[in-house]
C-alpha atoms as a PDB file:
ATOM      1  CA  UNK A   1     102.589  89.201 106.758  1.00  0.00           C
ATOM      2  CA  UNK A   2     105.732  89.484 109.303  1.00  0.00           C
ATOM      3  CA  UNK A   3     106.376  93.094 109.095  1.00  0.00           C
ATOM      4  CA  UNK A   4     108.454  93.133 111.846  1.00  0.00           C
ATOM      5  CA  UNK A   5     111.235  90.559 110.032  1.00  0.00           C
ATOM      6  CA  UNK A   6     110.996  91.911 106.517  1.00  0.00           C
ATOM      7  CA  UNK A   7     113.710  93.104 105.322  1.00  0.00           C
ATOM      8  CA  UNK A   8     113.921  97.464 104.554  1.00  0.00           C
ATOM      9  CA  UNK A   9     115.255  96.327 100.789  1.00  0.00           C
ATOM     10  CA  UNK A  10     112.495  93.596 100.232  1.00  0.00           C
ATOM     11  CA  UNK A  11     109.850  95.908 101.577  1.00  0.00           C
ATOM     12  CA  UNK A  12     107.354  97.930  99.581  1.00  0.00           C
ATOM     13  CA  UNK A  13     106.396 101.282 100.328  1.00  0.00           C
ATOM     14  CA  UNK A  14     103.813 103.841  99.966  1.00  0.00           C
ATOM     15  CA  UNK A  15     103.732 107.129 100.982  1.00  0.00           C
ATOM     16  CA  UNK A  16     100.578 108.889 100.736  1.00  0.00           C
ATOM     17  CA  UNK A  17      99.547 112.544 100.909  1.00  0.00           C
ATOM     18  CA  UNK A  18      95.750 114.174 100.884  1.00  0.00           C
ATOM     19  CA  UNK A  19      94.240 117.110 100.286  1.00  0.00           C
ATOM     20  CA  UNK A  20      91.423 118.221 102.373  1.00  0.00           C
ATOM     21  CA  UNK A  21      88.393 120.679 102.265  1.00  0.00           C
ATOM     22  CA  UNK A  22      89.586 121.495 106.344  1.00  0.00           C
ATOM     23  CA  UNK A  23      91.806 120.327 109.114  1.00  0.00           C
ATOM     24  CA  UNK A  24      89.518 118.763 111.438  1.00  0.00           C
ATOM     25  CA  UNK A  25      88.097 115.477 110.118  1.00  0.00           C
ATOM     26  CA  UNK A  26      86.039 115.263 113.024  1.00  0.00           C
ATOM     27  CA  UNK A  27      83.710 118.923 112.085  1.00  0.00           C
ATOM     28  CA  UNK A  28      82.917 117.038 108.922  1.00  0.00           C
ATOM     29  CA  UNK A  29      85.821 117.777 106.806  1.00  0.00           C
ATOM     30  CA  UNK A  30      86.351 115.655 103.694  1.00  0.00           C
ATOM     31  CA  UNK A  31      88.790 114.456 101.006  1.00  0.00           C
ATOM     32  CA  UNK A  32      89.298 116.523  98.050  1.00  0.00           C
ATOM     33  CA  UNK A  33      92.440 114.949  96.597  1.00  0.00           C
ATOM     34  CA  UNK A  34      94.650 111.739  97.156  1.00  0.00           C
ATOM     35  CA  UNK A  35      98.106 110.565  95.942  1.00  0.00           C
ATOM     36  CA  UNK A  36     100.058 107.625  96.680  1.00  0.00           C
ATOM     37  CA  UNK A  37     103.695 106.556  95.091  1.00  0.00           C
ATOM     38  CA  UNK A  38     104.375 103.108  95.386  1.00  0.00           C
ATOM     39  CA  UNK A  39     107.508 101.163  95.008  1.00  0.00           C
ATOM     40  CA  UNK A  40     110.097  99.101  96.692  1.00  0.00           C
ATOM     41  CA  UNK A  41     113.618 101.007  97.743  1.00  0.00           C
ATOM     42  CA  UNK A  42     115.587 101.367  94.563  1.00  0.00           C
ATOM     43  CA  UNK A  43     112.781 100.870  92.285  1.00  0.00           C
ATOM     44  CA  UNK A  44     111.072 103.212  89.807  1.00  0.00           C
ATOM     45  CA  UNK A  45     107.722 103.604  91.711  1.00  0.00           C
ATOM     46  CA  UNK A  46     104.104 103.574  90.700  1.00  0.00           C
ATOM     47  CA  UNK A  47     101.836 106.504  91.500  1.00  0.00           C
ATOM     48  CA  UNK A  48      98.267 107.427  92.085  1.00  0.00           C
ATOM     49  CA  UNK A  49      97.212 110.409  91.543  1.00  0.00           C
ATOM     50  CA  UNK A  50      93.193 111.773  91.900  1.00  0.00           C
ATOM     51  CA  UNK A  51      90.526 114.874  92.654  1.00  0.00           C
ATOM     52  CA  UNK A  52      87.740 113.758  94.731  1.00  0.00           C
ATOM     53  CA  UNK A  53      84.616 115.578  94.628  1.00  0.00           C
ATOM     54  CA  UNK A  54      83.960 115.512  98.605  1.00  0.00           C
ATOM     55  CA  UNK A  55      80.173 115.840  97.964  1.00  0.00           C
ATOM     56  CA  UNK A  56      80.780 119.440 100.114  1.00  0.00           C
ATOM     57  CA  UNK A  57      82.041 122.884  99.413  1.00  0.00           C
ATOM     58  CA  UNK A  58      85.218 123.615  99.605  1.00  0.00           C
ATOM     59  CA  UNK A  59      86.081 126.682 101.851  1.00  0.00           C
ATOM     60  CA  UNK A  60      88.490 129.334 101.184  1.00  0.00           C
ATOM     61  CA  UNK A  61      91.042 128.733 103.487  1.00  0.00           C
ATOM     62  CA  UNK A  62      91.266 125.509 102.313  1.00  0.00           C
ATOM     63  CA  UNK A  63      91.436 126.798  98.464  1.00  0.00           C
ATOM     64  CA  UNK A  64      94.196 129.432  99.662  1.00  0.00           C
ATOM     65  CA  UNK A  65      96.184 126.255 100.745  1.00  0.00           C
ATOM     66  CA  UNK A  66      96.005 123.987  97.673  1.00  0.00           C
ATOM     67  CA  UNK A  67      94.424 126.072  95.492  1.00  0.00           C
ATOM     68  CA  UNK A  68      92.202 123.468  94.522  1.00  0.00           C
ATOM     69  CA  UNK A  69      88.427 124.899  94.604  1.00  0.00           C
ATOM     70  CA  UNK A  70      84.304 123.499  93.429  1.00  0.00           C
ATOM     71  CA  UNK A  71      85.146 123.836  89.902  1.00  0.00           C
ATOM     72  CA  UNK A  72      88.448 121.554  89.630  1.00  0.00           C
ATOM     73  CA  UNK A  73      86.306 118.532  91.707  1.00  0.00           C
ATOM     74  CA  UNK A  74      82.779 119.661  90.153  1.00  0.00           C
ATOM     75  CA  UNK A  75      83.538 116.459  87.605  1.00  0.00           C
ATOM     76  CA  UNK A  76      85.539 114.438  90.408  1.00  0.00           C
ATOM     77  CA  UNK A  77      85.091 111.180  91.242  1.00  0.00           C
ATOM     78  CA  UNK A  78      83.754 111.041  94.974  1.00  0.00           C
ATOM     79  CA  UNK A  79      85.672 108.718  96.853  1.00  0.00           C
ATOM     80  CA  UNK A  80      83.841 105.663  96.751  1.00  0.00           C
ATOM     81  CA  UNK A  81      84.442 105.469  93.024  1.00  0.00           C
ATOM     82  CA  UNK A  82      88.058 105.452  93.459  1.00  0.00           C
ATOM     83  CA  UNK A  83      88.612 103.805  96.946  1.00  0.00           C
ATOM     84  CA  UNK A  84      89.247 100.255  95.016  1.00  0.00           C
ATOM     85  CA  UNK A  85      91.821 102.002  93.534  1.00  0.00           C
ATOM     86  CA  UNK A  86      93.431 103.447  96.362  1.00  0.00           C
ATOM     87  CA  UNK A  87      93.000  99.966  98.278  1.00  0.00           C
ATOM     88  CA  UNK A  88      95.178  98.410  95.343  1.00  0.00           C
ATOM     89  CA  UNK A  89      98.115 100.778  95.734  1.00  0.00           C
ATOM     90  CA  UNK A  90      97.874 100.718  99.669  1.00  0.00           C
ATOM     91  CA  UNK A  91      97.970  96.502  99.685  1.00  0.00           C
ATOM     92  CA  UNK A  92     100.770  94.899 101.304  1.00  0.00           C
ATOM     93  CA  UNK A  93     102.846  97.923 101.039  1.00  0.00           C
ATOM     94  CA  UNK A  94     103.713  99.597 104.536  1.00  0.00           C
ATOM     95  CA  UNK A  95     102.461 103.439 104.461  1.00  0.00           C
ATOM     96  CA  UNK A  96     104.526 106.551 104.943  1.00  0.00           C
ATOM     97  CA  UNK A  97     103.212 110.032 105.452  1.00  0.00           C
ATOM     98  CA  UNK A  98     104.046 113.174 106.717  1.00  0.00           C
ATOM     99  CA  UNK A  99     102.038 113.981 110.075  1.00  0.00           C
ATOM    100  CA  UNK A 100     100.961 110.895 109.567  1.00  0.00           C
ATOM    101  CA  UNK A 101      97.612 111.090 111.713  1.00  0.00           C
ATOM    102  CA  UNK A 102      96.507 113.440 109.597  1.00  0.00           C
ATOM    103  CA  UNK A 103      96.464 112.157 106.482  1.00  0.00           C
ATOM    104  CA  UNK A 104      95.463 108.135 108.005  1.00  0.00           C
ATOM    105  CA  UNK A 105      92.775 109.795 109.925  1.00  0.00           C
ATOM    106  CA  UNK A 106      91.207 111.231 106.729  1.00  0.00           C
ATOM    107  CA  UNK A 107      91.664 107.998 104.797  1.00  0.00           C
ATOM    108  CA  UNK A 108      90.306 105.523 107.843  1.00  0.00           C
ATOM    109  CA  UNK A 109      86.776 107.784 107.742  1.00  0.00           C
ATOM    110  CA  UNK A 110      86.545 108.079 104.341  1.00  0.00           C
ATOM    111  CA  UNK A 111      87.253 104.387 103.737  1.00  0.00           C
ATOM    112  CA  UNK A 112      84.993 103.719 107.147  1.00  0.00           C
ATOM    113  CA  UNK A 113      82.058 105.921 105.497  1.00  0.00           C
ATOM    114  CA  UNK A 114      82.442 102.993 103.027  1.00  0.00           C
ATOM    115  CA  UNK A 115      82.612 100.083 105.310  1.00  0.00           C
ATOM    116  CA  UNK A 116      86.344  99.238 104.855  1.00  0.00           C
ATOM    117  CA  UNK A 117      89.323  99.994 106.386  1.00  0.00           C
ATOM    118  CA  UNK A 118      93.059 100.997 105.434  1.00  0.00           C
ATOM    119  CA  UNK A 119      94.912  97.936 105.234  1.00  0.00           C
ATOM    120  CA  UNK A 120      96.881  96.692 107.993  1.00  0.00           C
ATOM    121  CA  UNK A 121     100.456  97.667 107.772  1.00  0.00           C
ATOM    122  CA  UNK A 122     103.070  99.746 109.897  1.00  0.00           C
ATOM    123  CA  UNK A 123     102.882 103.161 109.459  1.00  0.00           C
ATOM    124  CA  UNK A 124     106.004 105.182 109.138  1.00  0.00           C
ATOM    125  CA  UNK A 125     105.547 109.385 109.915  1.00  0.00           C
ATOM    126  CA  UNK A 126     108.147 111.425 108.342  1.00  0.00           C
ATOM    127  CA  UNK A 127     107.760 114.281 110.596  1.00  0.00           C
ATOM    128  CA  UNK A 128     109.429 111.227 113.041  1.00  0.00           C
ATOM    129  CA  UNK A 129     112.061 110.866 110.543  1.00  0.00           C
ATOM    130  CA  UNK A 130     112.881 114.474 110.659  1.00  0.00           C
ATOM    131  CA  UNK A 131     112.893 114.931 114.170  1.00  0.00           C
ATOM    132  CA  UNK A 132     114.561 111.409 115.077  1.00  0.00           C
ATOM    133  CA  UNK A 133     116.911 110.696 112.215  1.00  0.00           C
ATOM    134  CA  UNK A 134     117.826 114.049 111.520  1.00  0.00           C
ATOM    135  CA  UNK A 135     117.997 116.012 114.524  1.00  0.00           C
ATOM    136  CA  UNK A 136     115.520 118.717 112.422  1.00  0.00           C
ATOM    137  CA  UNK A 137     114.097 121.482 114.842  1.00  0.00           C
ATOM    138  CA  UNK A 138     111.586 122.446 111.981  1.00  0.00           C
ATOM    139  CA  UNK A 139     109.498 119.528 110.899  1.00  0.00           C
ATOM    140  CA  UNK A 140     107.093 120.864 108.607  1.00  0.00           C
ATOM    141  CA  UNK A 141     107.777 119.040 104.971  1.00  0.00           C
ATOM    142  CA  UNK A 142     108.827 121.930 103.217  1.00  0.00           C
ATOM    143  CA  UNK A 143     111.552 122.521 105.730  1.00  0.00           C
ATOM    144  CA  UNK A 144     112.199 118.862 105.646  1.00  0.00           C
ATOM    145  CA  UNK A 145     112.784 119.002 102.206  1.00  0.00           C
ATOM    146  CA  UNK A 146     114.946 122.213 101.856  1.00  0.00           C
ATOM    147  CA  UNK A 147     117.096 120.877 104.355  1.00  0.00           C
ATOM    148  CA  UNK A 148     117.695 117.904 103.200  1.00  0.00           C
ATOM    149  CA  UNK A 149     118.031 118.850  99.446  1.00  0.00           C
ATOM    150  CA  UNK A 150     115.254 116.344  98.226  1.00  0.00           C
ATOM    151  CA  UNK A 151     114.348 116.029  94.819  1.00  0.00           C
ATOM    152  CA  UNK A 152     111.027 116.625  94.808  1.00  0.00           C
ATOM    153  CA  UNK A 153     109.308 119.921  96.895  1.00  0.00           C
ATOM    154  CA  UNK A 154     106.039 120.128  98.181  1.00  0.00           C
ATOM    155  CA  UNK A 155     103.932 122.761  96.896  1.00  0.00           C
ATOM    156  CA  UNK A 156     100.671 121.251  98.798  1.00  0.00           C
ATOM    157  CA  UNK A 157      99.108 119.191  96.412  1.00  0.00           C
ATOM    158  CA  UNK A 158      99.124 115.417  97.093  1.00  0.00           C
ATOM    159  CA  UNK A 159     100.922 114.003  94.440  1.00  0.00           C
ATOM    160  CA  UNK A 160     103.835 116.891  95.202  1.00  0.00           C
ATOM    161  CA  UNK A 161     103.906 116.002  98.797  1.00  0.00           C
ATOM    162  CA  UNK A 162     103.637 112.269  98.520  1.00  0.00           C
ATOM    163  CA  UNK A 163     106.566 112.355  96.188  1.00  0.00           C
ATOM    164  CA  UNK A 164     109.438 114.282  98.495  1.00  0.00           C
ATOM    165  CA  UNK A 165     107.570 112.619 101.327  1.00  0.00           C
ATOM    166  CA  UNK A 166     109.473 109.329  99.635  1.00  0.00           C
ATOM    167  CA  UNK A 167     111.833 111.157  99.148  1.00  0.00           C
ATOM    168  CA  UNK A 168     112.587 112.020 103.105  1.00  0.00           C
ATOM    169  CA  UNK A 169     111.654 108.255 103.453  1.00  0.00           C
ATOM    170  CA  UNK A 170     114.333 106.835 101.576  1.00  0.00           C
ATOM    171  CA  UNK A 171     117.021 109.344 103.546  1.00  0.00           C
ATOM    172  CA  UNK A 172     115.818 108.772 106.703  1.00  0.00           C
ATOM    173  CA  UNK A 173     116.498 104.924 105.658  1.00  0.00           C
ATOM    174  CA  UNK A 174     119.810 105.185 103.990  1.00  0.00           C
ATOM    175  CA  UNK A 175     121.313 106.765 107.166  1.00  0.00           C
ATOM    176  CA  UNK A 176     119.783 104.670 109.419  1.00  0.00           C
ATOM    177  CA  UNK A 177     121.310 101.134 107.384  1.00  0.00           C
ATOM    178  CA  UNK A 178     124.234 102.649 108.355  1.00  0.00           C
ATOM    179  CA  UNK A 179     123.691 102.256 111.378  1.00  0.00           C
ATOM    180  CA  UNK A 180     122.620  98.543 111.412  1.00  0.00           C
ATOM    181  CA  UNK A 181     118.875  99.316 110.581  1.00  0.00           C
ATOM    182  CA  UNK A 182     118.043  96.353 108.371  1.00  0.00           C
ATOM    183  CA  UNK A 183     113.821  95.270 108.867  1.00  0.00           C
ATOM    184  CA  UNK A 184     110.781  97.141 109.216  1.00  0.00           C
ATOM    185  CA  UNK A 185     110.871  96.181 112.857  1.00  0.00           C
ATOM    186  CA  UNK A 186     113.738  97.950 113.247  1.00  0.00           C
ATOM    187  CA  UNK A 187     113.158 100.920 111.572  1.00  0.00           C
ATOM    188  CA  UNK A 188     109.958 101.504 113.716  1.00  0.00           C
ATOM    189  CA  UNK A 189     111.754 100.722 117.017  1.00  0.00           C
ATOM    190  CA  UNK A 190     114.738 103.377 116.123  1.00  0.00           C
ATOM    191  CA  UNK A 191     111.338 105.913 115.354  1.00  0.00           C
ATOM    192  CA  UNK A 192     110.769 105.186 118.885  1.00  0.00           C
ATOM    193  CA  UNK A 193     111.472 107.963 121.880  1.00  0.00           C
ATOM    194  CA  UNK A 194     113.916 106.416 123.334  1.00  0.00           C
ATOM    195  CA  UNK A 195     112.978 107.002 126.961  1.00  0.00           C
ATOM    196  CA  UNK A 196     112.989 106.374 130.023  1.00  0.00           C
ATOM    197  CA  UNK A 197     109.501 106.631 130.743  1.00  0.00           C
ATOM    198  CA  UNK A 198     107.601 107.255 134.236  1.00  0.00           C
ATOM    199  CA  UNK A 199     105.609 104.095 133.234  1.00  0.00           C
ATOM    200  CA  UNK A 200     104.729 100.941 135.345  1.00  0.00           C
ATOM    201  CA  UNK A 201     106.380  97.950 134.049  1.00  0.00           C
ATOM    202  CA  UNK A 202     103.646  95.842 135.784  1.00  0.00           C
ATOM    203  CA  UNK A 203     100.664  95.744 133.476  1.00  0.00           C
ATOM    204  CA  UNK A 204     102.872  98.684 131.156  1.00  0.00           C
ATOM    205  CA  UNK A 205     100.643  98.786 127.821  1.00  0.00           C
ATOM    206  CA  UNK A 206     103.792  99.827 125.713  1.00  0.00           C
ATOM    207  CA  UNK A 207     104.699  95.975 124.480  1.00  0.00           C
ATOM    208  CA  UNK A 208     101.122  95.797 123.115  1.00  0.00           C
ATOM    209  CA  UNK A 209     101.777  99.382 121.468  1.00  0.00           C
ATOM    210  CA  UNK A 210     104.681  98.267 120.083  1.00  0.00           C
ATOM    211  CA  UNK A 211     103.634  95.046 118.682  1.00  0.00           C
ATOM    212  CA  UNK A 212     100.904  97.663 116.917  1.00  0.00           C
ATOM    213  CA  UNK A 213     102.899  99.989 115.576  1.00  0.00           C
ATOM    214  CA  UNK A 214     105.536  97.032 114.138  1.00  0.00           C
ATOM    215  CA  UNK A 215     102.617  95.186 112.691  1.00  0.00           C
ATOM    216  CA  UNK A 216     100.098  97.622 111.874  1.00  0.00           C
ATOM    217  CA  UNK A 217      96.984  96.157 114.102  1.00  0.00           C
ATOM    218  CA  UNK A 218      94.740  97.823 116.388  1.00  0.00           C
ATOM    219  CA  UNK A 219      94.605  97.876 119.809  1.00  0.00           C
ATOM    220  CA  UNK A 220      91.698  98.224 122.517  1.00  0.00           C
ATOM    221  CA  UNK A 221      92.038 100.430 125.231  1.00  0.00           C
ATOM    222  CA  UNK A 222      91.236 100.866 128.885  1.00  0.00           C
ATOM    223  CA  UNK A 223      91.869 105.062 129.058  1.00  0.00           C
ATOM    224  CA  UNK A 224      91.949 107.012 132.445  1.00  0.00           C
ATOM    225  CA  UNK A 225      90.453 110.692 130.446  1.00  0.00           C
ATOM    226  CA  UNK A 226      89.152 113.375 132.662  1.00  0.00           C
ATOM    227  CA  UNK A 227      85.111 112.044 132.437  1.00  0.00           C
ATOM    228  CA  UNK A 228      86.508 108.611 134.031  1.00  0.00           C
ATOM    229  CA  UNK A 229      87.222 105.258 132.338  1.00  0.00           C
ATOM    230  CA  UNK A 230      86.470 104.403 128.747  1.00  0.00           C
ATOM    231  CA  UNK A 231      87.216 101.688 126.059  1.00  0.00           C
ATOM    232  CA  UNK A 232      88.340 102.627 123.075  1.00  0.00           C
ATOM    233  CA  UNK A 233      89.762 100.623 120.292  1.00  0.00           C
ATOM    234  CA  UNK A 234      92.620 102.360 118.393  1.00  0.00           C
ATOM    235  CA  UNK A 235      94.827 102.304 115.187  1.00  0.00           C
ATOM    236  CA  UNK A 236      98.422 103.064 116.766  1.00  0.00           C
ATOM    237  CA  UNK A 237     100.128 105.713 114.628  1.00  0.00           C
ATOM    238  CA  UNK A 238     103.397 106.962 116.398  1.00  0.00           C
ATOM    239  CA  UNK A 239     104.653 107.460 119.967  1.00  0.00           C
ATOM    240  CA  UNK A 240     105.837 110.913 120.926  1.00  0.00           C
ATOM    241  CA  UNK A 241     107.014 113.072 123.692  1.00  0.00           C
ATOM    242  CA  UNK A 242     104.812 115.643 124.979  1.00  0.00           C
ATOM    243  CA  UNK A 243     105.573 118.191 128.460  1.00  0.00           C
ATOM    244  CA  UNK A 244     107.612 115.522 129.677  1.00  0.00           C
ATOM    245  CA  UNK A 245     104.911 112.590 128.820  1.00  0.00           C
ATOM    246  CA  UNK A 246     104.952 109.563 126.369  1.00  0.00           C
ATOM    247  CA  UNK A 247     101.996 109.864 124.011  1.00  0.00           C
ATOM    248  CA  UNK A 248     100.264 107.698 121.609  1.00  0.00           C
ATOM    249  CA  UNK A 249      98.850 109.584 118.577  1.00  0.00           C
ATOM    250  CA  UNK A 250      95.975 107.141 116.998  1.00  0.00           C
ATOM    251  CA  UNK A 251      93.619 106.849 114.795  1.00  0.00           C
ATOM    252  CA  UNK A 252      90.353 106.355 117.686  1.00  0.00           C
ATOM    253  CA  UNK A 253      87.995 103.692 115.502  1.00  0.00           C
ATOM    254  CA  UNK A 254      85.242 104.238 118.418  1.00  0.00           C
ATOM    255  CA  UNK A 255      85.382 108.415 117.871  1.00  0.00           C
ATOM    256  CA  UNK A 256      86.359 107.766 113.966  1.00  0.00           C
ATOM    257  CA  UNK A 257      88.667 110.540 114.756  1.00  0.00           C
ATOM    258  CA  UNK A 258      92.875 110.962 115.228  1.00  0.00           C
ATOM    259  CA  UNK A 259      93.380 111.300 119.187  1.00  0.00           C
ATOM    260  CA  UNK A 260      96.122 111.284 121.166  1.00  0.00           C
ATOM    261  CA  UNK A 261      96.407 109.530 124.521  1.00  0.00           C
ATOM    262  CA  UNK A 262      98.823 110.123 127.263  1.00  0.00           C
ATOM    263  CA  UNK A 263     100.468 106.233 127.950  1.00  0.00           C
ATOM    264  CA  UNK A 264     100.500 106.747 131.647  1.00  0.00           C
ATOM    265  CA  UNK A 265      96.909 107.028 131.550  1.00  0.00           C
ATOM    266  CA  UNK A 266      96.364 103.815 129.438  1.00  0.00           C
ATOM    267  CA  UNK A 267      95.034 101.618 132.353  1.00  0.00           C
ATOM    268  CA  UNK A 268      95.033  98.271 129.955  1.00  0.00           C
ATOM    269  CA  UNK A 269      95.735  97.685 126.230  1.00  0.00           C
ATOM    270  CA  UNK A 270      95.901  94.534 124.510  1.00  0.00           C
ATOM    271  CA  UNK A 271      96.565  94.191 120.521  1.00  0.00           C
ATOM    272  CA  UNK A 272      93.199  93.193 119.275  1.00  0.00           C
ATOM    273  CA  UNK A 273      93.065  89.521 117.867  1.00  0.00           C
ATOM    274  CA  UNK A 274      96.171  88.966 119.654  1.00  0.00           C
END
């Protein structure tokens, strides 16, 4: 699919929130519930909606967050059992979330526990909306949501949060027609810092990043880190400003982890199967 020349009104959407049994996927952390609401702009939209038993205890910091603890997923589904499901409502829809790394980094290992992968579409990160669109010093989505009088309000579970993260979606889009925003392609290159950055245009990996985060591909890495050179092949999520530097925050499918990646350190990148 061109995502980059669809049109924002012919697109579909799906914005999708999870709850977790911890915050680091990475120290073995797992799913515990998953929502998605589907639907084009304008349209009634579908939703998904599901516990997952995450085959682990749930801790209680995590229960003091979502209030979701072993006896509400003790009859779950595990993930597995509904990840058909999940791959349905995710289909040829591009994906919104809010902190977007977060909740794609949870869904890529779960689905890669499984052998499969999200499918390839632009992501869209609310949080960017928020900050971008709406000039919003406080990003987290209850803030969002208060100040932009949403319908919906977040009350961290998934289907809650999915919900008035559509609901910042669809703002964030309305203003930004306004201003001449009319594809996909668009939409992601106005989500875009606008720079200037202190970046090489010889050999400069952000076209290949770009093409990524338009399309929703991977892209392999050549990455200056502090123990030398390494490759690394990456699902782009958003670019962002950090002390001054342009950063890539990714989904790393060689650490099955999110990680972020200063751009000036990005010695090559080219969009894989391009």
């Amino acid at each position: 699919m061109n995502w980059t020349e669809l049109g924002i009104r012919e697109a579909v959407w799906v914005s999708v929130d999870v709850e977790t049994t911890g915050l680091e996927v990475a120290s073995g952390h797992r799913v515990c519930e998953v929502a998605a609401v589907r639907g084009a702009i304008g349209e009634a939209p579908v939703e998904l909606d599901t516990l997952i038993n995450p085959g682990r205890a749930i801790p209680t910091d995590a229960v003091a967050v979502s209030g979701i603890t072993d006896a509400h997923v003790a009859e779950a589904p595990p993930f597995a059992a509904v990840a058909p499901r999940i791959l349905d409502v995710l289909s040829g829809a591009v994906i919104v979330a809010h902190n977007a790394p977060f909740d794609v980094g949870f869904l890529e290992v779960e689905f890669g526990l499984l052998g499969l992968k999200l499918p390839t579409a632009p992501v869209i990160d609310t949080t960017v909306v928020a900050q971008v669109v709406f000039r919003l010093p406080v990003r987290n989505l209850a803030a969002v949501a208060h100040a932009l009088g949403t319908p919906h309000r977040p009350r961290h579970r998934a289907i809650d949060d999915a919900r008035t993260t559509r609901d910042v979606l669809v703002a964030g889009i309305r203003k930004l027609a306004g201003q001449g925003v009319r594809t996909v392609g668009e939409l992601v290159d106005a989500l875009m810092p606008p720079g200037p950055f202190d970046i090489p245009l010889t050999g400069s990996p952000l076209p290949a990043l770009r093409d990524a985060l338009r399309n929703g591909g991977d892209v392999s890495l050549t990455y200056e880190g502090r123990e030398g050179l390494s490759e690394r092949t990456v699902r782009p999520i958003r670019l962002e400003t950090r002390d001054r530097h342009l950063v890539l925050a990714a989904f790393c499918r060689t650490r099955q982890a999110p990680r972020t990646f200063r751009v000036d350190r990005i010695v090559r990148a080219s969009v894989v199967g391009g």
